[in-house]
Structure formats: C-alpha cells, structure tokens
Protein backbone atom coordinates (compact mmCIF):
# COMPACT_ATOMS: atom_id res chain seq x y z
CA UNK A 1 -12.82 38.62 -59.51
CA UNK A 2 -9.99 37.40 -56.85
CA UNK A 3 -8.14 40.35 -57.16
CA UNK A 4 -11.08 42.59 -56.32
CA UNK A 5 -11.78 40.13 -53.30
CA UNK A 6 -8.70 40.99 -52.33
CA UNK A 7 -8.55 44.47 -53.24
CA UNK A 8 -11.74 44.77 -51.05
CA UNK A 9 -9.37 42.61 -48.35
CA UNK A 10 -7.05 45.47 -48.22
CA UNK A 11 -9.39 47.87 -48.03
CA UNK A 12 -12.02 46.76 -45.69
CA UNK A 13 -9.55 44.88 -43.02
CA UNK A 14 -7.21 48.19 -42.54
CA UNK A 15 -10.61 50.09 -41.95
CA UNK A 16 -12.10 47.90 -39.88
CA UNK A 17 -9.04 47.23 -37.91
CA UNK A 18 -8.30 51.09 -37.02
CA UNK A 19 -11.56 52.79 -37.54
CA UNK A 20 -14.43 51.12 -37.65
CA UNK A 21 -16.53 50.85 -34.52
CA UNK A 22 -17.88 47.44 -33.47
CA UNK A 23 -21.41 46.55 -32.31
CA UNK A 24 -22.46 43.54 -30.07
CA UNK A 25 -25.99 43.18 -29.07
CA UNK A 26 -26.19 41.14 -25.79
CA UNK A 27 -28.06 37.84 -25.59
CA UNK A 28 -30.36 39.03 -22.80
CA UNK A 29 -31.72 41.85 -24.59
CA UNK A 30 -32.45 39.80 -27.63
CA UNK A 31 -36.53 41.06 -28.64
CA UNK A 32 -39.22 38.62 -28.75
CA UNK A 33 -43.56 39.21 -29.07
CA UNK A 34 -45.94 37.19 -27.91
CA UNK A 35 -50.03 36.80 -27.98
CA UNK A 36 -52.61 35.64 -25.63
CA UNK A 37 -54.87 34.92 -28.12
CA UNK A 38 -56.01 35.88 -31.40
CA UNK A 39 -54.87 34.09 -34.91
CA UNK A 40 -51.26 35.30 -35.85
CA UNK A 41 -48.51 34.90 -38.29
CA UNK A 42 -44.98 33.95 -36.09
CA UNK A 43 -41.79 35.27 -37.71
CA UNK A 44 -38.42 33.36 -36.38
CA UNK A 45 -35.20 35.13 -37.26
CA UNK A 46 -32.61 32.54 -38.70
CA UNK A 47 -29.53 35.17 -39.42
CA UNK A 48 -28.14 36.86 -42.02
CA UNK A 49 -31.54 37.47 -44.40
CA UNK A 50 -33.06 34.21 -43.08
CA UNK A 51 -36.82 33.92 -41.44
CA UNK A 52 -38.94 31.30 -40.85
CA UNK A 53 -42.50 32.50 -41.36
CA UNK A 54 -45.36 30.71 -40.78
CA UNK A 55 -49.04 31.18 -40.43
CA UNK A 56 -51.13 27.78 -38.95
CA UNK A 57 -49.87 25.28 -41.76
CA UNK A 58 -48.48 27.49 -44.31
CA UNK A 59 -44.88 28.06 -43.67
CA UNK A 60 -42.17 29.73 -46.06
CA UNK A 61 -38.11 30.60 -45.35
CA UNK A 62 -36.15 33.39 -46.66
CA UNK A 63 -32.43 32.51 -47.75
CA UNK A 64 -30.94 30.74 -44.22
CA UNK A 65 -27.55 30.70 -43.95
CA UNK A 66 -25.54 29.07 -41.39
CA UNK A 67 -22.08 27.79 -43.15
CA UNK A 68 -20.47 31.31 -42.30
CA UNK A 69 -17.14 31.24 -43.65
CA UNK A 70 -14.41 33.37 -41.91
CA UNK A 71 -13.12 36.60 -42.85
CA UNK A 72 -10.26 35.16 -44.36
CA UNK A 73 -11.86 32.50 -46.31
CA UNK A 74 -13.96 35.10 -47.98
CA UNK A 75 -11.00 37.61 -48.70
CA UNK A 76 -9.02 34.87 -50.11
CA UNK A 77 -11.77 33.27 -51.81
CA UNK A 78 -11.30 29.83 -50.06
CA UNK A 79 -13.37 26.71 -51.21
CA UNK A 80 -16.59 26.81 -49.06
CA UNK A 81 -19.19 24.41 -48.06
CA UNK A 82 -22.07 23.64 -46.50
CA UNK A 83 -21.92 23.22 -43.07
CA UNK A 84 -24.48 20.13 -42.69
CA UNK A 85 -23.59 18.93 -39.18
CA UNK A 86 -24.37 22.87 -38.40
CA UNK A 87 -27.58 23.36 -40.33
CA UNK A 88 -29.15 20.11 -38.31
CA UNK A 89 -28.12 21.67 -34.94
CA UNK A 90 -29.78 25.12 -35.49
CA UNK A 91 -31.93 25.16 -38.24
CA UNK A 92 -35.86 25.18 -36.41
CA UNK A 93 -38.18 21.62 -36.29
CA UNK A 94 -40.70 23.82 -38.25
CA UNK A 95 -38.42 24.05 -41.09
CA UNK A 96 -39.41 20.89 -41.81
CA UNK A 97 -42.90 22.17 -42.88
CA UNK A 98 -41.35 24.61 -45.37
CA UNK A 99 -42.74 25.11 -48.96
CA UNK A 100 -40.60 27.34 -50.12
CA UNK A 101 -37.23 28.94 -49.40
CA UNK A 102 -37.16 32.72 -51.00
CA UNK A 103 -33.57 34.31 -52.49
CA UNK A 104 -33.44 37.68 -53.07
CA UNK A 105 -29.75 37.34 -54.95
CA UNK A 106 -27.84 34.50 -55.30
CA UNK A 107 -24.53 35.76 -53.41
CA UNK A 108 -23.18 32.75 -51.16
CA UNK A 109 -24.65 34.30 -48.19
CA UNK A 110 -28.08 33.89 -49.33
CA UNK A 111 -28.10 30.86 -51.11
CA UNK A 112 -24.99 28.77 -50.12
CA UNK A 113 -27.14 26.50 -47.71
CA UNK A 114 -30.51 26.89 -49.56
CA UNK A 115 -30.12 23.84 -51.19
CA UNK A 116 -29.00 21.48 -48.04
CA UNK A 117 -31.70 22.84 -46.59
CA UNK A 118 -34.04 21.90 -49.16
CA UNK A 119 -32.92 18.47 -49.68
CA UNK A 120 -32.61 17.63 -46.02
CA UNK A 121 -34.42 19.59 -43.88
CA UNK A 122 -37.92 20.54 -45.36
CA UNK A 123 -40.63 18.33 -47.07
CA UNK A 124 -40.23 19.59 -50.75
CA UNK A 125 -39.78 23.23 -50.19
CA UNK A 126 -38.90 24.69 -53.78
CA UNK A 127 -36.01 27.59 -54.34
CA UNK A 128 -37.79 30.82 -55.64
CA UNK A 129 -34.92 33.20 -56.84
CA UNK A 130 -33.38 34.44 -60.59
CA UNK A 131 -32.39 32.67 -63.78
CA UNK A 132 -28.50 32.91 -62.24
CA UNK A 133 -30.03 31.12 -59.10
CA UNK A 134 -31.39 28.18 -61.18
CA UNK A 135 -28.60 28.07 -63.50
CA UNK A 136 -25.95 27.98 -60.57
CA UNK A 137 -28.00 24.81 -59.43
CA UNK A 138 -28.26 23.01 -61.94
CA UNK A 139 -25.76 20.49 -61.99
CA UNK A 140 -27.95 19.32 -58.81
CA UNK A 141 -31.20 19.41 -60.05
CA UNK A 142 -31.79 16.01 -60.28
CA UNK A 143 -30.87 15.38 -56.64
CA UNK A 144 -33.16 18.39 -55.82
CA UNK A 145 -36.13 17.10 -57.79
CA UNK A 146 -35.60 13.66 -56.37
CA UNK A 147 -36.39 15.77 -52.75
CA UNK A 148 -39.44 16.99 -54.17
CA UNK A 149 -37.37 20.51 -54.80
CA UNK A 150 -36.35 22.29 -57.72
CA UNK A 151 -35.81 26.00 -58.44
CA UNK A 152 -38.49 28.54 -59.31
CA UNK A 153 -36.81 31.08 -61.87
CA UNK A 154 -39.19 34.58 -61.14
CA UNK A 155 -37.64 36.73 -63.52
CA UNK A 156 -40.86 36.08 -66.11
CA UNK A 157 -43.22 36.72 -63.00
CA UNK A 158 -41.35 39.51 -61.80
CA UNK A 159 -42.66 43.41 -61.71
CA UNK A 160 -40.21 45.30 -63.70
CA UNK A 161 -40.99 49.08 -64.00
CA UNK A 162 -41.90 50.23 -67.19
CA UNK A 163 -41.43 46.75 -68.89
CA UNK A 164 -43.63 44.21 -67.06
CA UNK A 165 -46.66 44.27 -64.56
CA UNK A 166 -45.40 41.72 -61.81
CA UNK A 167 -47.87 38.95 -61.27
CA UNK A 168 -48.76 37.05 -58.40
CA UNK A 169 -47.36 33.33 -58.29
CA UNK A 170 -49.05 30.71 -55.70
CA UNK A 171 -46.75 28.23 -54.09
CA UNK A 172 -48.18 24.63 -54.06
CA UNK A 173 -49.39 23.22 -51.31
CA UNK A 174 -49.90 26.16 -49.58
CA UNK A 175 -52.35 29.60 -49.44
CA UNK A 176 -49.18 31.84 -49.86
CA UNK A 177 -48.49 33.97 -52.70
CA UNK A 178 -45.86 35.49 -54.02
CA UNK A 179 -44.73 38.99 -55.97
CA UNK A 180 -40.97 39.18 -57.04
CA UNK A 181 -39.76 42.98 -57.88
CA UNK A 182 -36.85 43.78 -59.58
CA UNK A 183 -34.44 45.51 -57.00
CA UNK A 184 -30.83 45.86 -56.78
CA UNK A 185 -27.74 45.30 -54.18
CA UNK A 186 -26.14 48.08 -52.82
CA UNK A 187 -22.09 48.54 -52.35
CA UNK A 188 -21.28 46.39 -49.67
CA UNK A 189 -17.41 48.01 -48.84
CA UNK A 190 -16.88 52.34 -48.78
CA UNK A 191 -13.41 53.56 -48.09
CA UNK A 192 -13.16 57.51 -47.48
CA UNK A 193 -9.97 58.39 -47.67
CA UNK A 194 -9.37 61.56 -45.67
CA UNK A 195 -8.56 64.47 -47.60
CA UNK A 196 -8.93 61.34 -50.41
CA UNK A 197 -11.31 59.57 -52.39
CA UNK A 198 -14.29 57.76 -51.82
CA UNK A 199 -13.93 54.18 -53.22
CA UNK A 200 -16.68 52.27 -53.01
CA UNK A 201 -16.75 48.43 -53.69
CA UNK A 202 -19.40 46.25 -55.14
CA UNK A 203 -18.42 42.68 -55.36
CA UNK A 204 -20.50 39.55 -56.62
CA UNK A 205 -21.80 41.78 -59.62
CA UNK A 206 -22.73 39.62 -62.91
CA UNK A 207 -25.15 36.97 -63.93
CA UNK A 208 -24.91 33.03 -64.87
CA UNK A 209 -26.57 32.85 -68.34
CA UNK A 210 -26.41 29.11 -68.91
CA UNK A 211 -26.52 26.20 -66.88
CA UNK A 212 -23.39 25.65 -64.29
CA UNK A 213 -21.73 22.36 -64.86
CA UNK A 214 -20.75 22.11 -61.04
CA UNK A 215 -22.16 23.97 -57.60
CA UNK A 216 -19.76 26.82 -56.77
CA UNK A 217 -16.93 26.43 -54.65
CA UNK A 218 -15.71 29.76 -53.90
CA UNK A 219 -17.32 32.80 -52.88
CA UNK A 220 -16.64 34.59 -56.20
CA UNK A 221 -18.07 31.53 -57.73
CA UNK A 222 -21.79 32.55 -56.49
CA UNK A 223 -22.79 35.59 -58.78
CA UNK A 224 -25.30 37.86 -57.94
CA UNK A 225 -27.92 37.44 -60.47
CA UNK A 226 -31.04 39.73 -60.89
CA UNK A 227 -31.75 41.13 -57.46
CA UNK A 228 -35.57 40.63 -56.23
CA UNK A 229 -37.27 42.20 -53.23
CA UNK A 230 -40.65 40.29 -52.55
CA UNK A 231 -44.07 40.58 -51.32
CA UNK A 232 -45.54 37.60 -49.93
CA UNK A 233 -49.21 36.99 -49.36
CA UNK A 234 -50.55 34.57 -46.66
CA UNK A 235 -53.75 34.65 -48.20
CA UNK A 236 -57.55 32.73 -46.55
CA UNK A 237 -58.66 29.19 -47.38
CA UNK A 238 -60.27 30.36 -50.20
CA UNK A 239 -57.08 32.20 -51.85
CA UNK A 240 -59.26 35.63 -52.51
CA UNK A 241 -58.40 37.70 -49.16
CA UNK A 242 -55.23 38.42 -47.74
CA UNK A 243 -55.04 38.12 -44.55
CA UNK A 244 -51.09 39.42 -43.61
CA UNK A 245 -48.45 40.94 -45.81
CA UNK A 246 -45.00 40.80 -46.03
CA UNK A 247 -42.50 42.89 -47.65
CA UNK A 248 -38.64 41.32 -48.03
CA UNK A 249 -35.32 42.77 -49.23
CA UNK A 250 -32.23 41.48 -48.58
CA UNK A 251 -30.46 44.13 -49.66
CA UNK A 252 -31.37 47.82 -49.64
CA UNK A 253 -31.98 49.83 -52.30
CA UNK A 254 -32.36 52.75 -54.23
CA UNK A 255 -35.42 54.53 -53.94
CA UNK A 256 -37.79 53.78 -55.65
CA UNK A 257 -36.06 50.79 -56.74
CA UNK A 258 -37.64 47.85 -55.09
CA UNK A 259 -40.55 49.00 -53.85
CA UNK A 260 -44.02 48.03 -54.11
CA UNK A 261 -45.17 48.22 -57.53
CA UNK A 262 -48.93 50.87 -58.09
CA UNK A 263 -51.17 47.75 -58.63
CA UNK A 264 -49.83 46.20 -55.25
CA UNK A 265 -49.88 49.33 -53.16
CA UNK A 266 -53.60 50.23 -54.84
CA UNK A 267 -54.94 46.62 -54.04
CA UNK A 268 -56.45 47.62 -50.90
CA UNK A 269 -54.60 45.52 -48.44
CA UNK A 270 -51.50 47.20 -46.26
CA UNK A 271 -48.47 45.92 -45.41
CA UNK A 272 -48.18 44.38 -42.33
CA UNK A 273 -44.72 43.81 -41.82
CA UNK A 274 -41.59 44.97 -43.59
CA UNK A 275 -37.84 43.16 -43.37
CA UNK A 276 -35.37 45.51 -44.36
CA UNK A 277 -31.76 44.70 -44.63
CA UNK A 278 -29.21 46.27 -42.49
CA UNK A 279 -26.09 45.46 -44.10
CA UNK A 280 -23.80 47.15 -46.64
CA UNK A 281 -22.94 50.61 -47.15
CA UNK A 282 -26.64 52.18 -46.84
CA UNK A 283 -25.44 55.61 -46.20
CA UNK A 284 -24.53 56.13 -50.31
CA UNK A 285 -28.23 54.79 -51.04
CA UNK A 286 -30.37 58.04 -51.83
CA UNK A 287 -33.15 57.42 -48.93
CA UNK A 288 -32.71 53.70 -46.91
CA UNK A 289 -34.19 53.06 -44.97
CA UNK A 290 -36.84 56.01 -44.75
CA UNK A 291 -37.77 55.74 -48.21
CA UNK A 292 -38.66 51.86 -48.11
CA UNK A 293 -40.79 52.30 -44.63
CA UNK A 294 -42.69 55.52 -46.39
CA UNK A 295 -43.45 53.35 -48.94
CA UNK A 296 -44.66 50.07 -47.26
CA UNK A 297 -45.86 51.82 -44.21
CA UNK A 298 -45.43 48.55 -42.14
CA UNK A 299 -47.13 47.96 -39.11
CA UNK A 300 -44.49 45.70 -37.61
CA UNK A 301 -40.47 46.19 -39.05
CA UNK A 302 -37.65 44.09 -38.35
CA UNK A 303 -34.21 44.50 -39.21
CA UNK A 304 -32.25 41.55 -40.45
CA UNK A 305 -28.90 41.00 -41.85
CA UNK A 306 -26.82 43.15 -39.58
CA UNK A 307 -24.91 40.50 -37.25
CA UNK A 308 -21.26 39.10 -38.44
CA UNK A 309 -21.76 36.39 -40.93
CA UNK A 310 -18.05 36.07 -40.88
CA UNK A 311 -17.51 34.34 -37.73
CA UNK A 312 -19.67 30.47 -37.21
CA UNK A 313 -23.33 31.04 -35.94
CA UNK A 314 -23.04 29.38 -32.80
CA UNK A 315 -25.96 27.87 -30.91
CA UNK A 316 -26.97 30.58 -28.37
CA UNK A 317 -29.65 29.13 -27.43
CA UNK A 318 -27.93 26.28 -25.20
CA UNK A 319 -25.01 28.89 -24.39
CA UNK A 320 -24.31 28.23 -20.74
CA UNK A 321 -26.21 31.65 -19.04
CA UNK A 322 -23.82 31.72 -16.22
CA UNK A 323 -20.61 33.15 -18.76
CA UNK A 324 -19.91 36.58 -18.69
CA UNK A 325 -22.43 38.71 -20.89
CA UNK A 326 -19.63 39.96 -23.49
CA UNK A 327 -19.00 36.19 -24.26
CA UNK A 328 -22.65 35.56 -24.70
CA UNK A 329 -23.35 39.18 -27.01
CA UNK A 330 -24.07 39.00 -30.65
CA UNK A 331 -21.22 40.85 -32.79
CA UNK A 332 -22.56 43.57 -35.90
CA UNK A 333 -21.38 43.34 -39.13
CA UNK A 334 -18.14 45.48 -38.92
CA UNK A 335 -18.97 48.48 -40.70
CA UNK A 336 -19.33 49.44 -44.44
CA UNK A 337 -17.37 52.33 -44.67
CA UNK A 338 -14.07 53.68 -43.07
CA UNK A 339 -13.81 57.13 -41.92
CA UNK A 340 -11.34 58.76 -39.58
CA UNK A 341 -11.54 59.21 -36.18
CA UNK A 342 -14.45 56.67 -37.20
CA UNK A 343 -13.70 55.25 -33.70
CA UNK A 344 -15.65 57.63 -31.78
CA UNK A 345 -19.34 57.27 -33.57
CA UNK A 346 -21.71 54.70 -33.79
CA UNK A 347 -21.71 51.83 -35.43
CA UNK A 348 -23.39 50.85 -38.53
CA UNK A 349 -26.05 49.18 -36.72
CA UNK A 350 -26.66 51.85 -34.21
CA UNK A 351 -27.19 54.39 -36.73
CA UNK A 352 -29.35 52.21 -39.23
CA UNK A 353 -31.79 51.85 -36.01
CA UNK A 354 -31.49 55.46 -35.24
CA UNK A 355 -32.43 56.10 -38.63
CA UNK A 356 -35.44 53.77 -38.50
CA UNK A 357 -36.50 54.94 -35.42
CA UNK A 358 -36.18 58.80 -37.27
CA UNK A 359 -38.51 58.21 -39.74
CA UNK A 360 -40.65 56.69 -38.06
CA UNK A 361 -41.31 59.33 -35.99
CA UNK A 362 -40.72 62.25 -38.42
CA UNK A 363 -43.20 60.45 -40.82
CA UNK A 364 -46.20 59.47 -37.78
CA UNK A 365 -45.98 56.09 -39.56
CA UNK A 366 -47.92 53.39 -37.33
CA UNK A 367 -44.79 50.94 -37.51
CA UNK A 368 -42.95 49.47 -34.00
CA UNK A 369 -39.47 47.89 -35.10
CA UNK A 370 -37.32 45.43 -33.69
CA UNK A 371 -33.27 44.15 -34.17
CA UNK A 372 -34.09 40.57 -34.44
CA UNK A 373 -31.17 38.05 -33.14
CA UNK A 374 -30.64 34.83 -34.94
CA UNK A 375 -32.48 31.65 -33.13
CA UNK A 376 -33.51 33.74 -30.07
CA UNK A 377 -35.89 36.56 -31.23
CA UNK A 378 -39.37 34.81 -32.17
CA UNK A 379 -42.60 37.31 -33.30
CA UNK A 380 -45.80 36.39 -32.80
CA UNK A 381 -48.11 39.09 -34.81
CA UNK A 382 -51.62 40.40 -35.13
CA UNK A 383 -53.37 39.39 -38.79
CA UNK A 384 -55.18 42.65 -37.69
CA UNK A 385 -54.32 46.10 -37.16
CA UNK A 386 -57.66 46.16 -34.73
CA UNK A 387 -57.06 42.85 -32.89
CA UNK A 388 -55.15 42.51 -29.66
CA UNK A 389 -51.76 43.47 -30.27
CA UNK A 390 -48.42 41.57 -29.11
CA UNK A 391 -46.97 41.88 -25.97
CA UNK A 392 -43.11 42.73 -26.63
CA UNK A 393 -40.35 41.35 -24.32
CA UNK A 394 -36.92 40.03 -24.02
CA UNK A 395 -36.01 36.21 -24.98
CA UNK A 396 -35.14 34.16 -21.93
CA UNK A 397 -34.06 31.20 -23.74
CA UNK A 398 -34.15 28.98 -27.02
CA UNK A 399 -38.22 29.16 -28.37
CA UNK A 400 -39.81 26.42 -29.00
C-alpha cells in the first residue's frame, strides 16, 4: 500500500506542480441563506464531507474532519492524529447536540476525527458507517460506549440492488431516519500522459474483516470499507411524515450506483436537498454529477468536499478582515487529473460547478446550488417547496 502512496506521490505532485490549475474561493464571497420566518432545517458546512444538520432539536453530522494532514504526510504515509486542540476551536456549539455522526467510507478523511468528536464534543452521538468502520474502532469501543457512543454497522440495513431492499433505521433520541445505499468511491488521482496512457489511481481500496487490535496510525492504515451514500429523513413528532429530505455522498459515483433505491423515490416525498461530492477524478465517472441531480431532483444542492484537505483548516472565521483577500481565499483541491497545457483551463472545481449549473438548466430541474465554505457558509431552508423561500447572500462573518 506505501508504494502505491507513493507511486500516486510521483504522479499527482509532478501534475499538480506543472499542470494543474489551482482554485481559491475568496472569503467574502463565501454563500450563506437565511429566513424571516417559517420552520426550516439549517445546514452548516464543516469541510471536507462534513455538515452539521439540524432541524429544531434533532441534529445529525456527516464525517467532520479537521486534523488535515499535509501533502507530504499523506504521500509518505506519516503517523497521523487527531488534532484535538483544533477540533475544540472550530468544531460548532451545536455539535454538542449531535445524535449521530454519518460515514460514507471509512478513508481517514472521513472518519479520522469521528471518534474525538464523538467522545468529546457531542452528547452520545453514535458512528453510522460499514462493518470496516466498526471493526477499525474497535480497540476503542469501550471508551466510546463509556461516552454514550458506539458504532452503527449499516451494511445489514443497507439497500443493495438486486440483493436487499434497504430499510429505514431510526436514530435514538431523535425523529431522524436513516437509509444507507450501497455506493462506491471513485479514482481519486488520473494521469494522461500526452501521446501516453491514462493511469488512473484508486487508493484506500479493501475492507477490515475482523476487529482492529489498535486505531490506525497511518493513512493507508484507514481502509475504505463498503462505500454508502445516504438518505436521511427528518421526519414529524409522530415519526409517520417526512417533513425534509436529504440525500449524501461523499464520493461520486457511477450511475446508477448510489442512487435512490424504487421504493424511496416511489414513497411520495421529494428530495429536498442533495450533497454531492466534488472531489476526485469525476470526469471518468459515466454521468456525475448530472446523473445524481436527475435522479434526486433536489430542490436545494450543495457541493462539498472540494477545498484542500491537505493544508490545516484554519479558523476563518476570526481571520483578521483587514489582510489582503488572496491571504484570506479558500484553496480547491488541486486537481484529479493532469493534462497538458492543463494550465490554461479551469479548475476542477470550476468545471464541476459548470457542470452542475449545465444540468440544471438542460434538465429544467427546480434545484438552486451553492459551493459551501467550511465554518462560514450556513443554510437556512424551506421544509416546503410552497413556503417562503430563503433569501441567499454572502457570509459577513463567523455564524452563530
């Protein structure tokens, strides 16, 4: 696995260095909603696939990650750690109210700080995610269960075409339900080679079978396990009505791999807001992101996990306003795949918007979308299609 890390190293840090175009998304155009009135569901972005979601009482995470370990920690599959000093500073009060903390895969960058955060930071909030998750945790399930935590293995629950309907599973103490799907992870590194090859790298691949005797260490260490996309139901007092759906990847996919399954899409209740994952090298998946938006037909999209989780989240939120805008911006991943002359197009985030925004458009679908930035950009949404809908602006500082 280290020499692939480092094969990837090779690979991915000549291409980036001569031909990959960089992205940074300035602080003062960072999006935000907000309502005047009406009941809503808010939606915080964390980074990387995190998102604090919350509706009245009922709040849930998705996968926060703050411990980013550099370039060359990953590359040379350094020893990496939570960050806990970090995760304090940044990590939002209403964490605290947390239930649950969703993980699509179990790749360090999803789950690394899931269980400090668990621990520490919320009131009991279980870890939904795969068999690999729960096995990779064990050696601390005692200290989780001690919390009130523990880890939810979905892969019984889950909807797996053609071998098992997925069924719904409530998480305690709340009205929020959830749907795991079998997905899968895309490449995350693409050299083209001109006149050459294509080589594309997957790394992470593999599952944990039986219980880990320690926490991993390294990034190599942190398998990927089955890969989930979810939908999650904040559902009335009463459990029987949905009142606002969410779809989640953290990874894009294959079509139709991933997407709803019949008996969710035929229920009679939309979804209401999609989170589709920016990262990795979308452009040899068949149809992402057109393909998952056709499919959910989302009201309300936002696009995580397309900032550089190589370099330490700092706090922008007490960044002093008066520095000069490109010290203040927000960097983009660098890109997936190397091409030359690559210098002189977009970036991969530019184009994954321009593609959102394309089918979007081509399609008439009733969705607006949004490139989130971690801590800043805060949503508050409509339960309703008919009710009043949000008033869309820039952040102007750290939301409360």
């Amino acid at each position: 696995m280290r020499a692939r890390v480092l094969l990837a190293g090779l690979v991915a840090g000549s291409a980036w260095a001569c031909a990959i175009p960089l992205y940074k998304h300035g602080i003062d155009d960072c999006p935000v909603t907000t309502m005047a009135a009406g009941d809503r569901v808010t939606v915080q972005f964390l980074g990387v696939g995190g998102f604090l979601i919350s509706h009245g009482s009922d709040v849930v995470l998705t996968a926060p990650l703050y411990s980013n370990p550099s370039l060359v920690e990953y590359l040379l599959d350094h020893e990496i750690r939570t960050d806990g000093a970090l995760v304090d500073r940044l990590l939002p009060p209403a964490a605290k109210s947390a239930k649950a903390i969703i993980v699509g895969h179990s790749h360090y960058d999803h789950l690394l700080d899931a269980p400090y955060v668990a621990i520490n930071k919320t009131s009991g909030a279980k870890i939904y995610g795969s068999e690999t998750t729960k096995n990779l945790l064990d050696s601390i399930a005692a200290k989780l269960a001690a919390a009130g935590s523990g880890v939810v293995s979905m892969d019984k629950d889950a909807h797996v075409p053609g071998v098992q309907k997925g069924e719904w599973v409530p998480i305690p103490g709340t009205h929020v339900w959830l749907m795991a799907v079998q997905s899968e992870h895309s490449d995350q590194v693409v050299a083209k080679v001109p006149l050459g090859p294509t080589i594309p790298l997957h790394l992470g691949r593999g599952k944990v079978t039986e219980p880990a005797k320690k926490v991993p260490r390294t990034p190599s260490q942190w398998a990927e396990g089955t890969v989930f996309s979810y939908v999650i139901d904040f559902r009335d007092a009463s459990d029987t009505q949905t009142l606002f759906r969410v779809y989640y990847q953290d990874s894009g996919t294959n079509e139709p791999v991933g997407f709803l399954p019949e008996h969710v899409k035929n229920d009679g209740k939309a979804v209401d807001l999609a989170i589709l994952c920016v990262g990795g090298a979308f452009d040899r998946l068949d149809t992402h992101p057109a393909g998952i938006l056709l499919d959910t037909r989302p009201r309300f999209a936002l696009l995580a996990h397309w900032e550089d989780f190589f370099v330490p989240q700092p706090s922008y939120c007490v960044n002093d306003r008066s520095t000069d805008e490109d010290d203040r911006g927000i960097p983009g991943i660098p890109g997936a795949s190397a091409k030359f002359l690559g210098r002189w197009r977009k970036s991969d985030t530019e184009r994954f918007v321009d593609l959102v925004d394309q089918a979007i458009l081509r399609n008439h679908l009733p969705t607006r979308a949004w490139l989130p930035c971690p801590t800043w950009s805060r949503f508050e949404l409509p339960l309703s299609g008919d009710a009043q809908q949000p008033t869309a602006g820039l952040a102007r500082g750290c939301p409360r």
